[in-house]
Protein backbone atom coordinates (compact mmCIF):
# COMPACT_ATOMS: atom_id res chain seq x y z
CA UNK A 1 -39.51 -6.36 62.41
CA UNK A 2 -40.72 -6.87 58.57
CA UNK A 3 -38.61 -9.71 58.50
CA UNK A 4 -39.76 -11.89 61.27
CA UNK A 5 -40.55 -15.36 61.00
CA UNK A 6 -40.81 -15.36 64.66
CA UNK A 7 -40.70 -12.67 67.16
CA UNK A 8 -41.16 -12.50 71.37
CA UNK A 9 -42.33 -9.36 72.77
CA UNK A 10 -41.00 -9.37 76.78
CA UNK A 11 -41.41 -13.17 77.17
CA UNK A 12 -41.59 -14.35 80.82
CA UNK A 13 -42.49 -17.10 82.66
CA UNK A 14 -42.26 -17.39 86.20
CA UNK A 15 -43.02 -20.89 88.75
CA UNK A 16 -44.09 -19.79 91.75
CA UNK A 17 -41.85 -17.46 92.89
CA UNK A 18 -39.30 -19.09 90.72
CA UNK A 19 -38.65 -16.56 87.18
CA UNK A 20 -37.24 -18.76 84.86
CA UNK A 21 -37.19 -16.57 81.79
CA UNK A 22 -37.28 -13.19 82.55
CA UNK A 23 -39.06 -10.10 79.86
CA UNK A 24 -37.29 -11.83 76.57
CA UNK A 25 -37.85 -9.91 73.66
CA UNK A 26 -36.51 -12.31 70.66
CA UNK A 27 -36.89 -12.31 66.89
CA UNK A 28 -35.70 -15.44 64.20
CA UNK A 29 -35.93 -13.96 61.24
CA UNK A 30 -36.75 -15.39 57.49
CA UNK A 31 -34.26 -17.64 56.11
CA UNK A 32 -32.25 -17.71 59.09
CA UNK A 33 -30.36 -20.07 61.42
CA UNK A 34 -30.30 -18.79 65.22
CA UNK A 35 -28.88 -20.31 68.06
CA UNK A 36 -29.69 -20.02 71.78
CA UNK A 37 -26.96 -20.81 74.24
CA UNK A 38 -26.33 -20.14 78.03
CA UNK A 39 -25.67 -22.55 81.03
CA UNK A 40 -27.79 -24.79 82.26
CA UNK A 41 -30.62 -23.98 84.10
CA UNK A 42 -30.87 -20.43 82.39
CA UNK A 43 -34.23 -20.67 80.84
CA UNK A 44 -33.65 -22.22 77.32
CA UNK A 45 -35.84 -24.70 77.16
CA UNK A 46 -38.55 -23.19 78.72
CA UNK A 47 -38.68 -20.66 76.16
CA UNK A 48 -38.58 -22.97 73.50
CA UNK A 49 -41.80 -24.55 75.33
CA UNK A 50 -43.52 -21.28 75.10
CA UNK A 51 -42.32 -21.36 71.58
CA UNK A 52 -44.42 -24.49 71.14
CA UNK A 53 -47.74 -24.05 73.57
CA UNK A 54 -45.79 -26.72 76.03
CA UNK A 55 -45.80 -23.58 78.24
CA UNK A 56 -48.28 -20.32 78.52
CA UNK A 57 -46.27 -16.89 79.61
CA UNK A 58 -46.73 -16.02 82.76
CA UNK A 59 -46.74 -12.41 80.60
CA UNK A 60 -45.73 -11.35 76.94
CA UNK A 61 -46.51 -12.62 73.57
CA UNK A 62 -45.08 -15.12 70.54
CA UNK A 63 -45.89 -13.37 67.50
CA UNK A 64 -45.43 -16.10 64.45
CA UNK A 65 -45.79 -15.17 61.06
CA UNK A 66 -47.80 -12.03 62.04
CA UNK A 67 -49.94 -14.31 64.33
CA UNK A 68 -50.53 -13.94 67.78
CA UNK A 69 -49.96 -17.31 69.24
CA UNK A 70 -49.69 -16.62 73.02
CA UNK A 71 -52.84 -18.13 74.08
CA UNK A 72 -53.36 -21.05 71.39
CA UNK A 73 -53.01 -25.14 72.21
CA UNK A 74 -49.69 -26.68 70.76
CA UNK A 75 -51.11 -28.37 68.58
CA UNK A 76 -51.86 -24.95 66.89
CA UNK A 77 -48.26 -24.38 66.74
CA UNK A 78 -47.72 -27.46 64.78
CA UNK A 79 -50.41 -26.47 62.27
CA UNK A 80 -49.50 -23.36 61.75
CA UNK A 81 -45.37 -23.96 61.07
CA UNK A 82 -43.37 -24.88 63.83
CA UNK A 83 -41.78 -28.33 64.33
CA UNK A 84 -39.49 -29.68 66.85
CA UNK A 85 -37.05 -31.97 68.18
CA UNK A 86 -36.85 -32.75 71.86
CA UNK A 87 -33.34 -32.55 74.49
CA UNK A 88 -34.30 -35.91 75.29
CA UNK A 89 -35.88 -38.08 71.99
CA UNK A 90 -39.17 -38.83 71.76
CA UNK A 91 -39.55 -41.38 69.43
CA UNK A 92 -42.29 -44.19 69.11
CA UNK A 93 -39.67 -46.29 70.49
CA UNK A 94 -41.64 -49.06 69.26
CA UNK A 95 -42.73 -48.42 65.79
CA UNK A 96 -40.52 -48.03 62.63
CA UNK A 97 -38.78 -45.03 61.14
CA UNK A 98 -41.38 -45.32 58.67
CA UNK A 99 -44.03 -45.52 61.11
CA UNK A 100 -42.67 -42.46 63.50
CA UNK A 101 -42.52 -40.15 60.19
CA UNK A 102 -45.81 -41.22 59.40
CA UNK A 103 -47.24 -39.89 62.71
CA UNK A 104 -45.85 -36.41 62.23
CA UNK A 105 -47.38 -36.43 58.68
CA UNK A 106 -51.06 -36.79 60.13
CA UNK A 107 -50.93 -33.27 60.65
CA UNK A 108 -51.39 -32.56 57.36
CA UNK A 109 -53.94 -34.96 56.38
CA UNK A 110 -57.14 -33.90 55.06
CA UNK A 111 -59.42 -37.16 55.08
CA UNK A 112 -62.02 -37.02 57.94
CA UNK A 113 -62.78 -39.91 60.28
CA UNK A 114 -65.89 -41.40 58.33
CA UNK A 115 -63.44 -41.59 54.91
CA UNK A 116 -61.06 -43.08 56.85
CA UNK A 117 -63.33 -45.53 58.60
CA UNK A 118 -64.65 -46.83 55.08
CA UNK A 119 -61.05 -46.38 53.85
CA UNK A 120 -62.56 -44.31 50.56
CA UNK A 121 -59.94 -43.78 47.28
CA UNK A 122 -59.38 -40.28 48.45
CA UNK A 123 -57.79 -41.63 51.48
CA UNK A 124 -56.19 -44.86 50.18
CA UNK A 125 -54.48 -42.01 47.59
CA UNK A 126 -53.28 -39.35 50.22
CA UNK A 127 -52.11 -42.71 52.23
CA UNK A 128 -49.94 -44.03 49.49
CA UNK A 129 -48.40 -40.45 48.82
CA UNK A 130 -47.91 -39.91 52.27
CA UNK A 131 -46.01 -43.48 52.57
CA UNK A 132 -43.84 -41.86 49.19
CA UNK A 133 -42.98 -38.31 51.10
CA UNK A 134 -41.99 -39.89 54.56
CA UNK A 135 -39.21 -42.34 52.52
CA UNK A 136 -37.99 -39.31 50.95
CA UNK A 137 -37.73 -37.78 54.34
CA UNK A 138 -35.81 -40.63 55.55
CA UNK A 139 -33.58 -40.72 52.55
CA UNK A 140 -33.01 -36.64 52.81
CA UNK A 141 -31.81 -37.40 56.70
CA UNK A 142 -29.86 -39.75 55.80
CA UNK A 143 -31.87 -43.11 56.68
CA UNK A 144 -32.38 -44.73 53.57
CA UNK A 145 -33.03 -48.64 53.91
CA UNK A 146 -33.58 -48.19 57.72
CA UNK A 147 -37.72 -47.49 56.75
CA UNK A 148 -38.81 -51.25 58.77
CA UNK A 149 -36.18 -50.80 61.60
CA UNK A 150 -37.83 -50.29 64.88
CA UNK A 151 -36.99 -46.57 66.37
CA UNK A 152 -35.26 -48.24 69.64
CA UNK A 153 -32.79 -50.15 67.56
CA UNK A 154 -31.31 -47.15 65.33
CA UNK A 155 -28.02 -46.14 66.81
CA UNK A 156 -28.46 -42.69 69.22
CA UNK A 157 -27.09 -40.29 65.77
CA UNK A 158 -29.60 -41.97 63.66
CA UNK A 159 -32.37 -41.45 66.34
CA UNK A 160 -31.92 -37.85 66.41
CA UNK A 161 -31.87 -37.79 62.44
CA UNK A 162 -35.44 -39.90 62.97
CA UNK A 163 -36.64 -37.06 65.34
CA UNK A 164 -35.67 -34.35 62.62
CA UNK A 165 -37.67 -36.29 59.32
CA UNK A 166 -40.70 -36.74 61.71
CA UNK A 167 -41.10 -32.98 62.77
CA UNK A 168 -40.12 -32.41 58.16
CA UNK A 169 -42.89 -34.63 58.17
CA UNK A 170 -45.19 -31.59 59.82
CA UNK A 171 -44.34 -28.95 56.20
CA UNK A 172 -42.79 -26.48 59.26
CA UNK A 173 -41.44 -23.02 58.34
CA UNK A 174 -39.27 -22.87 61.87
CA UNK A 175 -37.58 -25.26 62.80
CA UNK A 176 -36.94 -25.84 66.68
CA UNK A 177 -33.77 -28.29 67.64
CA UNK A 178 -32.74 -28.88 71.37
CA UNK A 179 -29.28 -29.76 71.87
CA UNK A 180 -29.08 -31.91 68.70
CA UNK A 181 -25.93 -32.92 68.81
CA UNK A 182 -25.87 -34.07 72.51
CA UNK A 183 -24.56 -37.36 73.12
CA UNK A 184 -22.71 -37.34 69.48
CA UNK A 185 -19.59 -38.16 68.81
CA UNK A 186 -17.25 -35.92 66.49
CA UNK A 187 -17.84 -36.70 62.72
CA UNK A 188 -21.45 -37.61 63.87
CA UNK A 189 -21.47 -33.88 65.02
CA UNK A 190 -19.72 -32.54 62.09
CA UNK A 191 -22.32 -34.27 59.63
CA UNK A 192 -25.31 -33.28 61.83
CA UNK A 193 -24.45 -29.32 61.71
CA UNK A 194 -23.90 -29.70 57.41
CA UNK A 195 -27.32 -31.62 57.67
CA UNK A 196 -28.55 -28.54 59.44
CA UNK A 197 -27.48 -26.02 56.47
CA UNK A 198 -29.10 -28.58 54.06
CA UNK A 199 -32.56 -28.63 56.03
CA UNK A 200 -32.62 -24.25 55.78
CA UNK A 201 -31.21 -24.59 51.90
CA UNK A 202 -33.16 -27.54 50.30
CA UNK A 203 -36.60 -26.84 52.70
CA UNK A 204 -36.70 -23.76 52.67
CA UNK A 205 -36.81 -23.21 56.57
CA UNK A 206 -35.33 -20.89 59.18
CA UNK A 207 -33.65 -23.16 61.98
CA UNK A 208 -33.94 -22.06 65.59
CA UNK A 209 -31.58 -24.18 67.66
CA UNK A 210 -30.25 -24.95 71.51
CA UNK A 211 -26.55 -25.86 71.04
CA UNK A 212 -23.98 -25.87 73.56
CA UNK A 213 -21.23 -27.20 71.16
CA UNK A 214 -19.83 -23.96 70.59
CA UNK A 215 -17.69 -25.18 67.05
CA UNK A 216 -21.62 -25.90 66.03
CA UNK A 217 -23.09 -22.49 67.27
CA UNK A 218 -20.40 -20.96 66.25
CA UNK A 219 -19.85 -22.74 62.51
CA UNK A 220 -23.38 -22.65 61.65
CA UNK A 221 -25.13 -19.73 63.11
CA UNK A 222 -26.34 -16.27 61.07
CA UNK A 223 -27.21 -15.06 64.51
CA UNK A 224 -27.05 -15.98 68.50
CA UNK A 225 -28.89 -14.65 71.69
CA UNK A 226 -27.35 -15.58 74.88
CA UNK A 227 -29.31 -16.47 77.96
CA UNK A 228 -28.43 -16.17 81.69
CA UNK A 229 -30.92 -17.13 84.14
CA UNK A 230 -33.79 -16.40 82.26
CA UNK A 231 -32.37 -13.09 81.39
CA UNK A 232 -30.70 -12.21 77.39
CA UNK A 233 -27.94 -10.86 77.92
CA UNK A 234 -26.02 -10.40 74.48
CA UNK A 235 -27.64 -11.15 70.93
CA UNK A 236 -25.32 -10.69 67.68
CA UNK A 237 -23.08 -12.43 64.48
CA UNK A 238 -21.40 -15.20 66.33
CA UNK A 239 -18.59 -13.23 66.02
CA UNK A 240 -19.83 -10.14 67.98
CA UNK A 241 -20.85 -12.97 70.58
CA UNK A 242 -17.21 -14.60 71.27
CA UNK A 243 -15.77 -11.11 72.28
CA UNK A 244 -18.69 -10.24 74.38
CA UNK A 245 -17.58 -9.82 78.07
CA UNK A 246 -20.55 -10.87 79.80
CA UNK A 247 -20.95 -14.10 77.55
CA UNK A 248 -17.11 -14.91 78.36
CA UNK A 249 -17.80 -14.30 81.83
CA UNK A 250 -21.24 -15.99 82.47
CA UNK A 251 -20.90 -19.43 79.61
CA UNK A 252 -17.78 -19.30 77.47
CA UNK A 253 -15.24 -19.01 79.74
CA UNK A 254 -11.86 -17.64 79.55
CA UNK A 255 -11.14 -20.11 76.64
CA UNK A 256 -13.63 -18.67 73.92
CA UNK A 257 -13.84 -20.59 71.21
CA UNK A 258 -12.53 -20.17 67.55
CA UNK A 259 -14.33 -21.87 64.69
């Protein structure tokens, strides 16, 4: 697909006997905001680890940007576009906002060990800017003034904001979010999916999230793909996904929701 950001040709991974996602082919295109529901235990975040290099296929290939990425360390991923935020955070629980975004920005830091061992300008330069771009991350998420607060003391919302300015911090193209809004309350929720729109409008990213808030999927989404142990079983407009029997049937449940 010309459009592709991302694309999965028959995607499977299998534990032992155990085949946890089963022959998925998957595409996020440019520009775009997908979701990926199903019930528990049906494979989604294992695909997002293959996504990432967390997991290798047991068969298939993640095509990214016209790359072949199926065999390549995650750190790979992270160079070449793809940031994430965990189902359960992963902060530095004991460094500061400032301090966790500054860990995703090392990424994209050009000064070699012996520069930074005799701390030359060119370093003590990119430093400073990089100090400038994390606050603006912060501010953009919604965490100005909370740069010296350490991660374990921002309330659970602001945590998961945290998590989303550290993997900015990485200059992704594709965005991967797992069940951000888990835990939230309701107007936490509601600011966290316009946040969401923001991120694809003002960073020019496509957004590739597991959701099972179905106002969110549903309110936010361009497109969704529905998984059911390890299998996809529907993929369309969140609209063509609400009337689809085997989604009602297998995650929605007789009371499908209207945005």
């Amino acid at each position: 697909m010309s459009d592709a950001l991302l694309q999965t040709i028959l995607l499977r991974k299998e534990f032992g006997g155990l085949v946890a996602v089963d022959d998925v082919d998957f595409t996020v295109p440019v520009h775009s905001i997908v979701s990926l529901i199903g019930p528990n235990g049906a494979g989604k975040t294992t695909f997002f680890n293959m996504l990432t290099g967390v997991y290798k296929p047991t068969l298939g290939s993640v095509i990214f940007a016209g790359e072949d990425m199926t065999a390549k360390p995650p750190h790979a991923f992270t160079q070449r576009g793809i940031g994430r935020t965990f189902q359960n955070i992963r902060l530095f629980q004991n460094m500061t906002a400032l301090e966790n975004v500054l860990v995703g920005m090392h990424v994209r830091l050009t000064g070699n060990l012996f520069e930074a061992l005799l701390r030359t300008p060119r370093v003590r330069q990119e430093e400073r800017a990089a100090r400038v771009r994390a606050r603006e991350l912060l501010e953009f998420s919604g965490l100005k003034g909370r740069d010296d607060i350490i991660g374990r003391n921002l309330s659970y919302g602001d945590q998961r904001r945290l998590e989303v300015a550290r993997a900015l911090a990485t200059q992704p193209k594709l965005l991967l979010l797992d069940e951000p809004t888990a835990g939230m309350n309701p107007q936490e929720t509601a600011d966290f999916t316009t946040f969401v729109d923001r991120l694809r409008a003002e960073h020019d990213l496509s957004v590739l999230l597991i959701e099972h808030d179905m106002r969110v999927v549903m309110g936010i989404s361009d497109r969704v793909t529905v998984l059911d142990y390890g299998e996809k079983i529907a993929e369309g407009t969140p609209q063509e996904i609400q009337k689809n029997e085997r989604v009602i049937e297998a995650y929605l449940g007789a009371s499908a929701v209207t945005p």
